[in-house]
N, C-alpha and C. Protein backbone atom coordinates (compact mmCIF):
# COMPACT_ATOMS: atom_id res chain seq x y z
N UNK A 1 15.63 -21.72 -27.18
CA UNK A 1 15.38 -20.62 -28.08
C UNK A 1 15.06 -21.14 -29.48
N UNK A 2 15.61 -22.04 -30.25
CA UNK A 2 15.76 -22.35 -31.29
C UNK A 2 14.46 -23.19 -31.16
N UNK A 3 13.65 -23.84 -30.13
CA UNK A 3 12.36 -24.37 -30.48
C UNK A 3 11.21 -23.62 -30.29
N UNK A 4 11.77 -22.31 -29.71
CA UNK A 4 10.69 -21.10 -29.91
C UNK A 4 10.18 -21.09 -31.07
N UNK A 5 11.62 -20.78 -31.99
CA UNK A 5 11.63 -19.78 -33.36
C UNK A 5 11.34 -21.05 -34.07
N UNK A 6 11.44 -22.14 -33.67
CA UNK A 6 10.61 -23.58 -35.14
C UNK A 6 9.45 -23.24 -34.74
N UNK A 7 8.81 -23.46 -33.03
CA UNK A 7 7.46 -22.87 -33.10
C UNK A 7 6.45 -21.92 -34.36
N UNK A 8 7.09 -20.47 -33.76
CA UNK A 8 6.98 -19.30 -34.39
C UNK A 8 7.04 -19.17 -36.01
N UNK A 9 7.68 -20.13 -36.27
CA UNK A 9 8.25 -19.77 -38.00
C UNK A 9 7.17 -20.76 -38.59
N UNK A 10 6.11 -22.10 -37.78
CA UNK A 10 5.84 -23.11 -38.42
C UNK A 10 4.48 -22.25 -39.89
N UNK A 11 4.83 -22.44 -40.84
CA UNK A 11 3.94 -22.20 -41.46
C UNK A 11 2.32 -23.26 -41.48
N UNK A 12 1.34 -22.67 -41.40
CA UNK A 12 0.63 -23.33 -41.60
C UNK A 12 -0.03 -24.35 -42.62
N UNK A 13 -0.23 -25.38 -42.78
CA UNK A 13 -0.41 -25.85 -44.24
C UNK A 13 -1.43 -26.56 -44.02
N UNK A 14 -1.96 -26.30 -42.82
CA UNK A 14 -3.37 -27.30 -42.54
C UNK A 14 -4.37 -25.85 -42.22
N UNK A 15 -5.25 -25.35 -43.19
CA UNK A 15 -5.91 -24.02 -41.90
C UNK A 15 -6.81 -24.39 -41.36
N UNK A 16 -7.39 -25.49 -41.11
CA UNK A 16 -8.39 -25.69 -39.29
C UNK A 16 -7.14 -25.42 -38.24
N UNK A 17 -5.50 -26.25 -38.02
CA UNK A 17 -4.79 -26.06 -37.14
C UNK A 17 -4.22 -24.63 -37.19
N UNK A 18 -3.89 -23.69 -38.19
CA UNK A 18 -3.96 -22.55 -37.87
C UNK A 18 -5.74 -21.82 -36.99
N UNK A 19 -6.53 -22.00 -37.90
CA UNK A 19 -7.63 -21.42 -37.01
C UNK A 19 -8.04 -22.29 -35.38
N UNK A 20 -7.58 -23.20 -35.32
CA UNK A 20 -7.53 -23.83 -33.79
C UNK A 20 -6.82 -22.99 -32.73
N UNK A 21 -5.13 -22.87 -33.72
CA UNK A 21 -4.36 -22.34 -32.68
C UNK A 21 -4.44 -20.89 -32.33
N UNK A 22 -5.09 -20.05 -33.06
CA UNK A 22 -5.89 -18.89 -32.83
C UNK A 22 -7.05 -18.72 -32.36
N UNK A 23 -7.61 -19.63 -32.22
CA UNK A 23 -8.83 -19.58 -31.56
C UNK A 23 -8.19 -19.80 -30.00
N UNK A 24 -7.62 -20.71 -29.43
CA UNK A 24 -7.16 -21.39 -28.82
C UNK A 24 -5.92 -20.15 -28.05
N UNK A 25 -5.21 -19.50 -28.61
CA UNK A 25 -4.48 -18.28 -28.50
C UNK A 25 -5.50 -16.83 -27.65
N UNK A 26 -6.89 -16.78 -28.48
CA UNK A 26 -7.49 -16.01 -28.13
C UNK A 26 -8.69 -16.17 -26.86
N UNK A 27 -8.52 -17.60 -26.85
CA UNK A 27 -9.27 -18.09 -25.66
C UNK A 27 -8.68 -17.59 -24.03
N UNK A 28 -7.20 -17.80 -24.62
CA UNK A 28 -6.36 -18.01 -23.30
C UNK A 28 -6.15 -16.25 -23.10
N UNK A 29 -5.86 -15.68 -23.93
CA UNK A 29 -6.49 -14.06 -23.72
C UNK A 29 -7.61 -13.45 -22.78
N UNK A 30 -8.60 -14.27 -23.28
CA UNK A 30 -9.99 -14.09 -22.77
C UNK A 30 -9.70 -14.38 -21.48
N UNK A 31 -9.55 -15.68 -20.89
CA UNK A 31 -9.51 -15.82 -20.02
C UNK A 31 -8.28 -15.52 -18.57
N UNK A 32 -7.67 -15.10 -18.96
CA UNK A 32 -6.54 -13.85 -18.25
C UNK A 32 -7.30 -12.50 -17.97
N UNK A 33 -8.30 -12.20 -19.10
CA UNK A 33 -8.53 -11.02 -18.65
C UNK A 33 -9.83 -11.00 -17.89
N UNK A 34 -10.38 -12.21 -17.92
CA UNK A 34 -11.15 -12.46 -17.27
C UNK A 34 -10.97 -12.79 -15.66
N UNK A 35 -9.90 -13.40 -15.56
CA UNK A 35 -8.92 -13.79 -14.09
C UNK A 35 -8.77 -12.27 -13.57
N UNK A 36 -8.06 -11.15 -14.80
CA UNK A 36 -7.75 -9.63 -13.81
C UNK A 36 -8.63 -8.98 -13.82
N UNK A 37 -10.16 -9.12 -13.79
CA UNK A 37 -11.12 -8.67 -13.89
C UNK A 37 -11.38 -7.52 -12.53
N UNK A 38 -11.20 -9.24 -11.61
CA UNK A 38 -11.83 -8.51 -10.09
C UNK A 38 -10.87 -7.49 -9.55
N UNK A 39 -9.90 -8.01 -9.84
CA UNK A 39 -8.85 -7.03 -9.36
C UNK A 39 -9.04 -5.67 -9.61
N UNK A 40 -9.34 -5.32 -11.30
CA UNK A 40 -10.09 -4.07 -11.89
C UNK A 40 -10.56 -3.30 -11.49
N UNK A 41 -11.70 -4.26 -11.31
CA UNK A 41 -13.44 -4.08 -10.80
C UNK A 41 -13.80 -3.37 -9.53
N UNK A 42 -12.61 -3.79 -8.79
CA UNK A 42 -12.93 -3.77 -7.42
C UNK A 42 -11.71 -2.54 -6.92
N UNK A 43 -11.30 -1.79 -8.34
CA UNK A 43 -10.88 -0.45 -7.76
C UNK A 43 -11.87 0.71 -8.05
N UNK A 44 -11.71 1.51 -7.29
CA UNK A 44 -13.30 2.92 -7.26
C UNK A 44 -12.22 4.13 -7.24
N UNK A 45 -13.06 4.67 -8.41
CA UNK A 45 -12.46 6.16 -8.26
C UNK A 45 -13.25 7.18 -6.81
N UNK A 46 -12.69 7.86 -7.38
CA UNK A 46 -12.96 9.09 -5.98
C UNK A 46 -14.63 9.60 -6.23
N UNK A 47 -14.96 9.86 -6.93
CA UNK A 47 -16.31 10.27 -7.35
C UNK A 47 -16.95 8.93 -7.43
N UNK A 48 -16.96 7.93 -7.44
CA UNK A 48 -17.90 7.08 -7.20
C UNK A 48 -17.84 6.48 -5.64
N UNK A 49 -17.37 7.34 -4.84
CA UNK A 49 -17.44 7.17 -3.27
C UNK A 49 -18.81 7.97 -2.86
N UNK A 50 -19.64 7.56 -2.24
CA UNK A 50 -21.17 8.56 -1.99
C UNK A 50 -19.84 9.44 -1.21
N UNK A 51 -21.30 10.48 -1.04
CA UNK A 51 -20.69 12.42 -0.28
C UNK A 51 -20.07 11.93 1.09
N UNK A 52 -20.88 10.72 1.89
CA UNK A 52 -20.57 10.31 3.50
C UNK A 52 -19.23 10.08 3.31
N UNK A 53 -18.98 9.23 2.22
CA UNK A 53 -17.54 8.51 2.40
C UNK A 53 -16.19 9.40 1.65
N UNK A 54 -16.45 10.27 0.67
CA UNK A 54 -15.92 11.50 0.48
C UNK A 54 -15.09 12.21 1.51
N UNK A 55 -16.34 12.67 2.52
CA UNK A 55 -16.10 13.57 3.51
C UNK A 55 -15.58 13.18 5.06
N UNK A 56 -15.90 11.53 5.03
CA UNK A 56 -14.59 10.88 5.67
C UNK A 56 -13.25 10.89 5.35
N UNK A 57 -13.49 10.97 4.24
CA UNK A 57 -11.69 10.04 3.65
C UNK A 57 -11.38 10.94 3.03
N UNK A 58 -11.71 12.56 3.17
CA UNK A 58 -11.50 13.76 2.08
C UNK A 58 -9.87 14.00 2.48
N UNK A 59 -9.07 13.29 3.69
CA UNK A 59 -7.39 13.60 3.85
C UNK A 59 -6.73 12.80 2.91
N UNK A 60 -7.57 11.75 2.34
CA UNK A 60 -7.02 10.76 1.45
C UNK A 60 -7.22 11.37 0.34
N UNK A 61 -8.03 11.87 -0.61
CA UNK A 61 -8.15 12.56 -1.29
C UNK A 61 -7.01 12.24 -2.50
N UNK A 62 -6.00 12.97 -2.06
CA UNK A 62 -5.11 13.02 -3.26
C UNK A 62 -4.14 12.09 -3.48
N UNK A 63 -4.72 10.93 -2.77
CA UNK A 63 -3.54 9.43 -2.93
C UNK A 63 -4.66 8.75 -3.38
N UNK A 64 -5.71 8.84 -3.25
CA UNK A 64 -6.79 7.78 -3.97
C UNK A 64 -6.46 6.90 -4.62
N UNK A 65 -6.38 7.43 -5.39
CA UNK A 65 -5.80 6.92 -6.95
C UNK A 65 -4.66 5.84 -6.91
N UNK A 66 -3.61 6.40 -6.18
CA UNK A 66 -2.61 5.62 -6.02
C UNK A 66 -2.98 4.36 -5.08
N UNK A 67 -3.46 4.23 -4.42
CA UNK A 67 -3.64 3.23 -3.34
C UNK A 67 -4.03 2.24 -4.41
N UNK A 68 -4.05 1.19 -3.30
CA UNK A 68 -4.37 -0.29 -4.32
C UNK A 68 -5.65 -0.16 -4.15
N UNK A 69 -6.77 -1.23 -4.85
CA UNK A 69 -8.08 -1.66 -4.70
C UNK A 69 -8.10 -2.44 -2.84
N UNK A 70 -7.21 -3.40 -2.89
CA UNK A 70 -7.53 -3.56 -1.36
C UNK A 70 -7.89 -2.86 0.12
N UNK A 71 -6.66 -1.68 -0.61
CA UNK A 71 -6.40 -0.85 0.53
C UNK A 71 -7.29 0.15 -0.03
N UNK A 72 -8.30 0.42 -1.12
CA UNK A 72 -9.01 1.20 -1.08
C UNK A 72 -10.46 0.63 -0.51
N UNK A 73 -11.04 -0.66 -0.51
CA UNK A 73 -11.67 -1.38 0.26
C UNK A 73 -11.53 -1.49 1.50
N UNK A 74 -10.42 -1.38 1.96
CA UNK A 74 -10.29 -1.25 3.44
C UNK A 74 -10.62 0.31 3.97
N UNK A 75 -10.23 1.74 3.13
CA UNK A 75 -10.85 2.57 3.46
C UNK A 75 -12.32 2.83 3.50
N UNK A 76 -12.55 2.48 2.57
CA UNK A 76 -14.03 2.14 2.53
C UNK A 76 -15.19 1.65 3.70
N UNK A 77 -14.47 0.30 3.90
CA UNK A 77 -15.21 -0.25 5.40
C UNK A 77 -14.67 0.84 6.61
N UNK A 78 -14.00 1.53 6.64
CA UNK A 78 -13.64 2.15 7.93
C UNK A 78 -14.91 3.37 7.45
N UNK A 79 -14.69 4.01 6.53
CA UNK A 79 -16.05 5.39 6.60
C UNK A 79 -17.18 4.92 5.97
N UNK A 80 -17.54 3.09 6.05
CA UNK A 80 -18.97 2.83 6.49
C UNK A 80 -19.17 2.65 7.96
N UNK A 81 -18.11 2.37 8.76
CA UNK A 81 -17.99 2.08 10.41
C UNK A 81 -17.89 3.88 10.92
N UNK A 82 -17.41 4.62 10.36
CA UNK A 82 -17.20 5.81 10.56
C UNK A 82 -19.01 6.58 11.22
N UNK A 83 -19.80 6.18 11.23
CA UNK A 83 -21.22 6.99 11.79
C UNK A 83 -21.19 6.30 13.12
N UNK A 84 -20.97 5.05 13.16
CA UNK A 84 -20.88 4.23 14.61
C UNK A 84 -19.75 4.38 15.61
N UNK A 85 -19.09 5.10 15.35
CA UNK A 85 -17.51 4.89 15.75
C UNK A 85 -18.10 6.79 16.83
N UNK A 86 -17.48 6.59 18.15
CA UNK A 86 -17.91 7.36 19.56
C UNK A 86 -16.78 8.84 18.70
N UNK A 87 -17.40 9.86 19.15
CA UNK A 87 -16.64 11.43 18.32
C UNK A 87 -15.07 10.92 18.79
N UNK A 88 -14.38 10.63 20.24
CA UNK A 88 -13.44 10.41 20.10
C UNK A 88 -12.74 9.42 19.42
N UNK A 89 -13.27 8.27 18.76
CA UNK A 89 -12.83 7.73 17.89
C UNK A 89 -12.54 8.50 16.59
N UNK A 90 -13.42 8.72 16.31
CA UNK A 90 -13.70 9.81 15.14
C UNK A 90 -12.94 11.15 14.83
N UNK A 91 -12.56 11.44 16.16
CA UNK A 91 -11.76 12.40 15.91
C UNK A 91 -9.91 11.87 15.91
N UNK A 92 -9.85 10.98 16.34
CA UNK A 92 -8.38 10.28 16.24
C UNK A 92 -8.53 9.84 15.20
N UNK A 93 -9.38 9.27 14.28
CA UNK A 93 -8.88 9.06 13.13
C UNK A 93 -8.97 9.90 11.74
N UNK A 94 -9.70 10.80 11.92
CA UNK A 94 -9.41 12.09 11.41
C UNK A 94 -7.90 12.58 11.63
N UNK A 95 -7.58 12.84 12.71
CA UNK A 95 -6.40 13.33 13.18
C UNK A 95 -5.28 12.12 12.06
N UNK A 96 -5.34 10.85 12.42
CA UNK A 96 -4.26 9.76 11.94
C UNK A 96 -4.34 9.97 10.51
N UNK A 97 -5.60 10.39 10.07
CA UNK A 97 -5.39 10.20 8.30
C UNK A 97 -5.10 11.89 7.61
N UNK A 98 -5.27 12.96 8.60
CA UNK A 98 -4.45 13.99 8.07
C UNK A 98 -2.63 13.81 8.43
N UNK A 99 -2.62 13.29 9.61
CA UNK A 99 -0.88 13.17 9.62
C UNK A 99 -0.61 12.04 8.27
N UNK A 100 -1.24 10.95 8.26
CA UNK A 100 -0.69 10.01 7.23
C UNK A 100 -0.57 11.32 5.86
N UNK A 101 -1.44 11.40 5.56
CA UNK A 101 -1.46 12.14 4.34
C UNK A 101 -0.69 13.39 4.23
N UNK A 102 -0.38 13.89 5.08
CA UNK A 102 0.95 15.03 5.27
C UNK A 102 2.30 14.31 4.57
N UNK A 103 2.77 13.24 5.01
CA UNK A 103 3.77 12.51 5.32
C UNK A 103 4.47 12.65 3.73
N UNK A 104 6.03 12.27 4.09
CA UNK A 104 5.99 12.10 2.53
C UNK A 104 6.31 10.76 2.04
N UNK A 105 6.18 10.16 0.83
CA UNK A 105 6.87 9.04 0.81
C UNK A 105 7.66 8.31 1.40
N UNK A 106 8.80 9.02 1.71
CA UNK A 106 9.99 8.59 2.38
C UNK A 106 9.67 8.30 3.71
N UNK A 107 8.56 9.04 4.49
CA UNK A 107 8.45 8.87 5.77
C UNK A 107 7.89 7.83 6.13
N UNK A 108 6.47 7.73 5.10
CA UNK A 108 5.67 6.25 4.86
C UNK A 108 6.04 5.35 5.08
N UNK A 109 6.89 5.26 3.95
CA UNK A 109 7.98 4.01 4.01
C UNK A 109 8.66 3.53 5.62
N UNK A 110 9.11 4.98 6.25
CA UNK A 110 9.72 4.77 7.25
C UNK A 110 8.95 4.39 8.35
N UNK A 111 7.22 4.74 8.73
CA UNK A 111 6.32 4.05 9.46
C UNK A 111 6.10 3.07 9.17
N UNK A 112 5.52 2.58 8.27
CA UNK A 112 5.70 1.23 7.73
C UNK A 112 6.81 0.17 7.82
N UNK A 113 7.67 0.79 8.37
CA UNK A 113 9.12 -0.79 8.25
C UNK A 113 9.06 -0.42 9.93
N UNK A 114 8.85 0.80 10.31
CA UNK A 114 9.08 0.87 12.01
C UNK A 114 7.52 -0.12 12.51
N UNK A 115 6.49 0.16 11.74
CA UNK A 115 5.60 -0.90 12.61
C UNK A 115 5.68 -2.08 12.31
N UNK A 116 6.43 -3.15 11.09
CA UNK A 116 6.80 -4.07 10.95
C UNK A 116 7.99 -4.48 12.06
N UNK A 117 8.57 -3.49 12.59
CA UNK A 117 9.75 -4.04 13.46
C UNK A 117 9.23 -3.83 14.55
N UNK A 118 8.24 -3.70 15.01
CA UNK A 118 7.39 -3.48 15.91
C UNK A 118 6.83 -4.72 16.30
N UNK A 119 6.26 -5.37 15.40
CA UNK A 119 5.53 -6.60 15.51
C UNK A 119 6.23 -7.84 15.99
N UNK A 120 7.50 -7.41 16.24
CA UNK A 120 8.61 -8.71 16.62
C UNK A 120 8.96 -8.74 18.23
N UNK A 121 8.08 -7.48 18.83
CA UNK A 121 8.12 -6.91 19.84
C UNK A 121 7.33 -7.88 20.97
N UNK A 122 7.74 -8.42 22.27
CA UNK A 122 6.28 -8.64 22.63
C UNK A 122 5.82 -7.27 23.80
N UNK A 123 4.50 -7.53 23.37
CA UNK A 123 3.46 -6.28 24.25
C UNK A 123 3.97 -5.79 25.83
N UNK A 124 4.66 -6.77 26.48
CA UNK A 124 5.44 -6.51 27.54
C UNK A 124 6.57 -5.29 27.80
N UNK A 125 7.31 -5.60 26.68
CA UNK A 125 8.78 -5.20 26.11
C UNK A 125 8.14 -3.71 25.66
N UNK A 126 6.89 -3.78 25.06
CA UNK A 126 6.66 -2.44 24.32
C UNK A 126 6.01 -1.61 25.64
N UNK A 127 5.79 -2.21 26.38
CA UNK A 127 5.08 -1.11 27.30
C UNK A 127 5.88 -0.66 28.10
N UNK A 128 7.34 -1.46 28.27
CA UNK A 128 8.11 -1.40 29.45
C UNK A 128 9.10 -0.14 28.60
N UNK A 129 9.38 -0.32 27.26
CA UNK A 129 9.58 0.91 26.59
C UNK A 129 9.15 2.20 27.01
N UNK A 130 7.38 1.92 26.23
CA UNK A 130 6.92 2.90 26.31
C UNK A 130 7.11 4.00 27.80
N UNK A 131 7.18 3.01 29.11
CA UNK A 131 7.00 3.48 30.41
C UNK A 131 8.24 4.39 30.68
N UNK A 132 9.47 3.85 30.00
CA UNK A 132 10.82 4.66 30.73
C UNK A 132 11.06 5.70 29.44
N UNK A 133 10.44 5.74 28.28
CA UNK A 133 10.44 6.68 27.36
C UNK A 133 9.40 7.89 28.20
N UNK A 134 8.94 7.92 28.73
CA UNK A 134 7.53 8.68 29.42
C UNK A 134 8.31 9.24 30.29
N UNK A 135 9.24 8.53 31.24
CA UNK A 135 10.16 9.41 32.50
C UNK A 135 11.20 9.81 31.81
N UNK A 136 11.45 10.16 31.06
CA UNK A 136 12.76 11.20 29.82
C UNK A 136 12.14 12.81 30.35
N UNK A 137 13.06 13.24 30.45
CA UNK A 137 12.64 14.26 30.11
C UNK A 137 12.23 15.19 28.78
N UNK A 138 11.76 16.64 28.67
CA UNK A 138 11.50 16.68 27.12
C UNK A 138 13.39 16.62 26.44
N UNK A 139 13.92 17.39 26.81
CA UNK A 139 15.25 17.88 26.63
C UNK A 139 16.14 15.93 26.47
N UNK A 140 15.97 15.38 27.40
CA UNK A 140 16.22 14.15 27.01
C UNK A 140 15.51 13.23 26.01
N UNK A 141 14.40 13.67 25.56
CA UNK A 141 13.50 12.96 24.30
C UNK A 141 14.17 13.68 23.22
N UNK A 142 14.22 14.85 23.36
CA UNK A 142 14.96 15.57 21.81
C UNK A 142 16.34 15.33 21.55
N UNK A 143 17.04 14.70 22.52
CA UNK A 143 18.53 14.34 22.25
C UNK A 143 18.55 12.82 21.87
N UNK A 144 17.63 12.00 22.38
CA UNK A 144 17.06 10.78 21.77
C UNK A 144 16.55 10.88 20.76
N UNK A 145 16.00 11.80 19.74
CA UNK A 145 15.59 11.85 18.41
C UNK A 145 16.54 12.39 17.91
N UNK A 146 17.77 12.80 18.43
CA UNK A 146 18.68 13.61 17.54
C UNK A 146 19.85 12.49 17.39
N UNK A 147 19.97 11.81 18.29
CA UNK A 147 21.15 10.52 18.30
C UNK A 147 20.43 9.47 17.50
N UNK A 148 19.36 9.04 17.36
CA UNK A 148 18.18 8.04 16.68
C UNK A 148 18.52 8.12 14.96
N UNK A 149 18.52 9.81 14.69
CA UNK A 149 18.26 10.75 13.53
C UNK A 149 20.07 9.99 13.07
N UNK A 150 21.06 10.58 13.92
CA UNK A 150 22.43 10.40 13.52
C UNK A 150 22.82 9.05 12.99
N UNK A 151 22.07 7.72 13.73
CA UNK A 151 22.65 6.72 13.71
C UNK A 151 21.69 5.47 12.74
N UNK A 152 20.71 6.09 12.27
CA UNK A 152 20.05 5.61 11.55
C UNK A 152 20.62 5.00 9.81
N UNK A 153 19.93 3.81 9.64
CA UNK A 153 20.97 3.38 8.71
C UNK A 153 20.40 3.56 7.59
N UNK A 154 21.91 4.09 6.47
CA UNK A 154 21.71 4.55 5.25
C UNK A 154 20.30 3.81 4.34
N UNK A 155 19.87 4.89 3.84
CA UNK A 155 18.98 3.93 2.76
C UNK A 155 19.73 4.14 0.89
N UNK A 156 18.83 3.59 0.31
CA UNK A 156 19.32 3.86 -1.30
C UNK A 156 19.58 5.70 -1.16
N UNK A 157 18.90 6.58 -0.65
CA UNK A 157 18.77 7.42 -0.94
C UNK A 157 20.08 8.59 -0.35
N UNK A 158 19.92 7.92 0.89
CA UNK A 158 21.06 8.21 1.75
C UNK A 158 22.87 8.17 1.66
N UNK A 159 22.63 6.55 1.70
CA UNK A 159 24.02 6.49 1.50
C UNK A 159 24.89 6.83 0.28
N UNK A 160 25.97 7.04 0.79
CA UNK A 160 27.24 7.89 0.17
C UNK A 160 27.32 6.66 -1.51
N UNK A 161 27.69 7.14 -2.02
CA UNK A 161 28.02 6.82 -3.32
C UNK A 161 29.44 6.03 -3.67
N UNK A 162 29.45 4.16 -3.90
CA UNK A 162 31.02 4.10 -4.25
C UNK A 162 31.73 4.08 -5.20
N UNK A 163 32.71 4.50 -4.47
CA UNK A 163 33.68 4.71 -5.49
C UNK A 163 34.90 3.61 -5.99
């Protein structure tokens, strides 16, 4: 700390090394903002999407904004693939990006960590799931979402408060 503030306090008594170290100060400015440029650059508002890609991604609409530049690039390439893509494609993902966009935060979050725990899965295991989840009955699927619901573990939001 104390060679901060000798730093900071040095008066100048030479002014080329004051105008160096400001020049030199303002260089390294420049070039930071030059580094977060692309990052910038490469986010698009909603109106600079043409009408095609609008009227793809019109369920996204009101998260636009919020999304990152990546993940707004990644929407992007999907409603330029979106004219090639067979109606039933097209219509499942219509369908996936009005449920996403229903969702609320909290739930997001909660698809998102369930398909990360997903991925630890192998494809075997998930189908052999999927297969004996299928012979449930409905009445036995809704008591499986209701015991799932009970035993699910606290989040920040959830859990009890200590005392």
């Amino acid at each position: 700390m104390s060679i901060f503030r000798s730093f900071t306090n040095l008066k100048c008594q030479n002014r080329y090394i004051c105008l160096s170290r400001c020049l030199l100060t303002h260089a390294l400015v420049f070039c930071l903002i030059l580094l977060a440029y692309p990052v910038i650059a490469n986010a698009q508002s909603w109106v600079e999407l043409s009408q095609e890609q609008r009227a793809v991604l019109a369920p996204l609409e009101e998260d636009w904004s919020s999304l990152s530049p990546p993940r707004q690039k990644k929407w992007v390439e999907v409603a330029n693939r979106y004219p090639s893509m067979s109606e039933a494609e097209q219509s499942v993902l219509q369908s996936r990006m009005s449920q996403w966009a229903e969702l609320s935060t909290k739930q997001r979050q909660r698809a998102r960590d369930n398909y990360l725990r997903t991925l630890n899965i192998s494809p075997e295991k998930k189908a052999a799931a999927w297969e004996s989840y299928q012979q449930l009955s409905d009445e036995e699927k809704k008591l499986l979402a209701e015991k799932r619901a009970q035993t699910s573990k606290p989040t920040t939001v959830t859990s009890p408060t200590l005392k």
